[in-house]
Protein backbone atom coordinates (compact mmCIF):
# COMPACT_ATOMS: atom_id res chain seq x y z
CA UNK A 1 11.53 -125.16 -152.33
CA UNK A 2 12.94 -122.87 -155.12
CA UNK A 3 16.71 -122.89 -154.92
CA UNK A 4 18.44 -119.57 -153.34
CA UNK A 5 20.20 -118.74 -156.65
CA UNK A 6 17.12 -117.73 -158.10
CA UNK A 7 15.56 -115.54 -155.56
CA UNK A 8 18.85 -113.84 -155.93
CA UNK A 9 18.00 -113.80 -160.00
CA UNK A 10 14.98 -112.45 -159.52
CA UNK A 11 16.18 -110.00 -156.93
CA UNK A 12 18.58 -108.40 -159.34
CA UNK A 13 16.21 -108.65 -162.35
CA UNK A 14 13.81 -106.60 -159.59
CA UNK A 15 16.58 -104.17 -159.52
CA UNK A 16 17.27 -104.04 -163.08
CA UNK A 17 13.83 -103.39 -164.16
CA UNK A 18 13.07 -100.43 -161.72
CA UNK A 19 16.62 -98.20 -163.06
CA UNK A 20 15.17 -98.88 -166.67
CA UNK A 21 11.92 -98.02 -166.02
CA UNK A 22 12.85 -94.87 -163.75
CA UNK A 23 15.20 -94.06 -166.92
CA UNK A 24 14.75 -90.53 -168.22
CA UNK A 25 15.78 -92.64 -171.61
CA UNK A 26 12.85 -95.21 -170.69
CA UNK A 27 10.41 -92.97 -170.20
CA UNK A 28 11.20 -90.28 -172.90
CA UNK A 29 10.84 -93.45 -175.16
CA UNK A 30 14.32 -92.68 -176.76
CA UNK A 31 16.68 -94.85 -178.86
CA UNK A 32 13.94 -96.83 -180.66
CA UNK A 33 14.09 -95.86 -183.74
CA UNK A 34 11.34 -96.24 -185.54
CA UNK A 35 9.79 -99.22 -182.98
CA UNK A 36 7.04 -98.77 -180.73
CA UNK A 37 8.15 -98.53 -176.91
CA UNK A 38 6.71 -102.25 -176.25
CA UNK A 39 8.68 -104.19 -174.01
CA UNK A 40 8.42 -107.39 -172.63
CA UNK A 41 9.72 -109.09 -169.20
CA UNK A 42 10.10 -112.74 -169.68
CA UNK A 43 10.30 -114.29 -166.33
CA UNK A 44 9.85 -118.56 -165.08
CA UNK A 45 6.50 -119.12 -164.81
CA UNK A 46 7.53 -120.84 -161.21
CA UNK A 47 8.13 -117.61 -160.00
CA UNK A 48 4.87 -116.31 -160.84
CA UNK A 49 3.96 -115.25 -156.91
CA UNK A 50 7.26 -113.90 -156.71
CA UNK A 51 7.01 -111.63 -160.06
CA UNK A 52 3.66 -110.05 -158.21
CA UNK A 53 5.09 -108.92 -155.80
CA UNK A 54 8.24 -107.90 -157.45
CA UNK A 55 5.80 -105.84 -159.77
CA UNK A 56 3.98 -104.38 -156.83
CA UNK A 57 7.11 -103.29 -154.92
CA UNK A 58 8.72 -101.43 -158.28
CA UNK A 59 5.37 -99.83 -159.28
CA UNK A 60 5.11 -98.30 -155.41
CA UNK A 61 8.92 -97.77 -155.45
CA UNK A 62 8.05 -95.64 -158.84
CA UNK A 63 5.15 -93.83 -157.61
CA UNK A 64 6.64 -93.11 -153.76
CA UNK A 65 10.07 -92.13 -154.80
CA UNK A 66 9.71 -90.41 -158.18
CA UNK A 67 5.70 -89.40 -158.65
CA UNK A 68 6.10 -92.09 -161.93
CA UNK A 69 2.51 -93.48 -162.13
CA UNK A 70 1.99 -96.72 -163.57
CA UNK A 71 -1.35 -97.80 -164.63
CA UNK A 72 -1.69 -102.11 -164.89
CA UNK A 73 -4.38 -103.55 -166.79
CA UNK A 74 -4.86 -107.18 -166.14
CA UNK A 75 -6.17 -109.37 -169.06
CA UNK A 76 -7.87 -111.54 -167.78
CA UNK A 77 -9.66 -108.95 -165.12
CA UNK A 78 -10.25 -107.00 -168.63
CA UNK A 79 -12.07 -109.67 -170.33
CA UNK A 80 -14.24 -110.51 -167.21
CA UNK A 81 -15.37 -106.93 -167.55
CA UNK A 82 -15.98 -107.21 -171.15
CA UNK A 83 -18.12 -109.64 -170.83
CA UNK A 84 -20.13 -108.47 -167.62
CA UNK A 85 -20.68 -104.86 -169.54
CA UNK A 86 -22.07 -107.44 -172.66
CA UNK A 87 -24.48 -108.82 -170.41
CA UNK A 88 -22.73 -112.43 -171.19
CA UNK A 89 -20.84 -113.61 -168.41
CA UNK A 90 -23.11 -115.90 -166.77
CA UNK A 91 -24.06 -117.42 -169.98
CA UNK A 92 -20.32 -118.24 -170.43
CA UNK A 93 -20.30 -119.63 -167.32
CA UNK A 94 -23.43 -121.85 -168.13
CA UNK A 95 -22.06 -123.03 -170.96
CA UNK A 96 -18.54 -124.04 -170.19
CA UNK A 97 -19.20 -127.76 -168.22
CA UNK A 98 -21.75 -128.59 -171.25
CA UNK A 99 -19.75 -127.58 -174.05
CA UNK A 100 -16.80 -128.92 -175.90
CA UNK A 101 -13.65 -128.03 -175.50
CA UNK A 102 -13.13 -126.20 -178.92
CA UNK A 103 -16.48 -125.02 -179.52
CA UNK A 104 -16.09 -123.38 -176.47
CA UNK A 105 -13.12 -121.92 -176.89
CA UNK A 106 -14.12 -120.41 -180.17
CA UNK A 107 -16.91 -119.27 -178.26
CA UNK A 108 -14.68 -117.23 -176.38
CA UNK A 109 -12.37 -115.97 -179.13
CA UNK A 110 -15.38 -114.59 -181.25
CA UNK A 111 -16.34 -112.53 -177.38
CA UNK A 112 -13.12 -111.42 -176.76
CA UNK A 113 -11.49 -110.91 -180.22
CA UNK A 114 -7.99 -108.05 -179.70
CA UNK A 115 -8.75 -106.28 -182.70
CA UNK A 116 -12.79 -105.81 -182.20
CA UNK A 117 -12.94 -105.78 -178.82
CA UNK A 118 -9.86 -105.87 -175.99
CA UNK A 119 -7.56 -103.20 -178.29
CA UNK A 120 -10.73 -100.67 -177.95
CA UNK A 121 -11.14 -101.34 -174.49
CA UNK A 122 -7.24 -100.37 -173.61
CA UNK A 123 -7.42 -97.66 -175.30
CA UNK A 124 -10.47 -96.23 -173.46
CA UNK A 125 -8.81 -97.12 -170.06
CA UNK A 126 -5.65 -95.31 -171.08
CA UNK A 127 -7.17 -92.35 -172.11
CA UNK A 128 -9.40 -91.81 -169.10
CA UNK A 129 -6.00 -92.49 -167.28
CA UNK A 130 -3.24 -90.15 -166.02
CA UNK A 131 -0.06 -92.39 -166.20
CA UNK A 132 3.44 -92.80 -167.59
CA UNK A 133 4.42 -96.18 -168.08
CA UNK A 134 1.58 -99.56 -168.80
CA UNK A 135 1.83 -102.74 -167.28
CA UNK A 136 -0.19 -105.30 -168.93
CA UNK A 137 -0.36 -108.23 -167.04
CA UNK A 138 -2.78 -111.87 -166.75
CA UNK A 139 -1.06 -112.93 -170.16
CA UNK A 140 -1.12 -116.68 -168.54
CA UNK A 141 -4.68 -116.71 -167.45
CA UNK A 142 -5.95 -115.95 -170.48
CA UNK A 143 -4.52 -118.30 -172.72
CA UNK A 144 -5.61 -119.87 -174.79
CA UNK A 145 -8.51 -118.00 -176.08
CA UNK A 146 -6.32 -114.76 -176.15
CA UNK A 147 -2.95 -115.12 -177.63
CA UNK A 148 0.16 -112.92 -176.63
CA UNK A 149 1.37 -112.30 -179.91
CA UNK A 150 -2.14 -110.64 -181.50
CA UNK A 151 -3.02 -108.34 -178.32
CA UNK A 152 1.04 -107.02 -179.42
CA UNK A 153 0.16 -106.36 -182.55
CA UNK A 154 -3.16 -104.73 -181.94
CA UNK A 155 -1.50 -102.50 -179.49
CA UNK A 156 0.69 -101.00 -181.72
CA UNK A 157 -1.29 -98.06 -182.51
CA UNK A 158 -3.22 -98.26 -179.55
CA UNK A 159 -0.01 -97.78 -176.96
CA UNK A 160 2.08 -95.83 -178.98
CA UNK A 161 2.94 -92.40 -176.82
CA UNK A 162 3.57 -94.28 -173.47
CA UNK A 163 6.00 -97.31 -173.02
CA UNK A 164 4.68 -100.73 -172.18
CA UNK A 165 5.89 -103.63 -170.26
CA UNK A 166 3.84 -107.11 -170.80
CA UNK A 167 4.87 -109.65 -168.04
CA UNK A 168 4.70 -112.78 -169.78
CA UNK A 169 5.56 -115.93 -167.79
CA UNK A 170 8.13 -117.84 -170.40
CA UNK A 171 10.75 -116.71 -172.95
CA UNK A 172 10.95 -114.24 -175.24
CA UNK A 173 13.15 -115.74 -177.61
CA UNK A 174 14.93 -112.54 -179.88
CA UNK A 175 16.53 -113.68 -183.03
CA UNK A 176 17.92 -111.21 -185.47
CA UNK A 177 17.56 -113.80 -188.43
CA UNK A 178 14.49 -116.13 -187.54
CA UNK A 179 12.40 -113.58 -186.11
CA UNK A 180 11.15 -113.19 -182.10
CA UNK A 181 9.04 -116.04 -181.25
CA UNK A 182 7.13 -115.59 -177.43
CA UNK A 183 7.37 -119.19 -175.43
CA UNK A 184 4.54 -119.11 -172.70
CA UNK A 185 5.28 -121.49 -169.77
CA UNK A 186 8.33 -122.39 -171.45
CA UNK A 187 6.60 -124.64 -173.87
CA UNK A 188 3.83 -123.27 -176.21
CA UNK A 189 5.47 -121.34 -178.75
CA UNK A 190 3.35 -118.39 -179.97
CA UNK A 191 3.77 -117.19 -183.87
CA UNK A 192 6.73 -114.86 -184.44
CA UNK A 193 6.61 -111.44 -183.27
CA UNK A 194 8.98 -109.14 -183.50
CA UNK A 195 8.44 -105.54 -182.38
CA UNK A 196 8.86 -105.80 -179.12
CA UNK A 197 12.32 -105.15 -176.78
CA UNK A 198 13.37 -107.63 -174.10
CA UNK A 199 13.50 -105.33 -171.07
CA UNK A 200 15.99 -107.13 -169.64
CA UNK A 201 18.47 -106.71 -172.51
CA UNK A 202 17.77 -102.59 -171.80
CA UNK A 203 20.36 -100.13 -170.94
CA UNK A 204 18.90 -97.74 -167.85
């Protein structure tokens, strides 16, 4: 049984995150500089069924009490897609239980590659979308044939005039000197990345 102190954590993060993201400052994607308006909301990956339902309650909160539409695209419901509209789905399927481990998932990294294929598909979806703000979530289920760190960077010019918030279930680790490593499940560090904002360091 999770321990009350952090339900009341994640009730206040719940809090925080809906004044930022209702922020005219937020959503007018000022005080950045020159960075892109990429956030990220690191979260214990324990809570996981909690965070969904935190994210479902802020993004009807948004659209109920302010008309701020939020459109979420799930990885991992992405990639099923992708690979349906390629004709190759059940062929991964058949091939999973008889192949090995790495062949398999190299199989799946050459299908599903950010650059070639899952940055082109966002892009599509947000531009037949009317929205203000982007959730990308299923960061977990999809490792580890897609890594956190290279769908970032190959958003960058993809999701550049809305702001973004990727749930990731770990730590986002910001270091001014070492760089900004991402730490899914709390243990598998990801390569340094460093242009994304911790949303819960944000001012509303």
């Amino acid at each position: 049984m999770r321990a009350v102190h952090s339900r009341t954590t994640l009730t206040q993060q719940e809090e925080h995150l809906f004044r930022v993201l209702s922020s005219e400052r937020f959503l007018k994607m000022e005080g950045l500089g020159n960075e892109v308006a990429h956030f990220i909301y690191d979260y214990d990956p324990a809570w996981a069924l909690d965070v969904a339902q935190a994210k479902k309650r802020i993004k009807t909160k948004l659209d109920t009490d302010l008309g701020i539409e939020v459109l979420e695209i799930n990885l991992y419901d992405l990639c099923v897609a992708l690979l349906k509209e390629r004709n190759v789905w059940d062929r991964v399927l058949a091939a999973e239980p008889t192949m090995d481990k790495p062949d398999f998932l190299k199989m799946l990294q050459n299908m599903l590659d950010p650059q070639i294929h899952l940055a082109p598909a966002i892009k599509a979806r947000i531009e037949a979308e009317s929205f203000q703000i982007l959730f990308l979530t299923g960061i977990g289920e999809v490792f580890p044939f897609i890594r956190s760190h290279t769908v970032l960077n190959n958003l960058q010019t993809v999701v550049s005039d809305k702001p973004m918030l990727m749930f990731f279930p770990g730590r986002y680790e910001v270091s001014a000197t070492q760089g900004s490593s991402l730490v899914l499940f709390g243990q598998l560090k990801d390569d340094s990345f460093y242009r994304a904002k911790r949303i819960l360091d944000q001012e509303a």
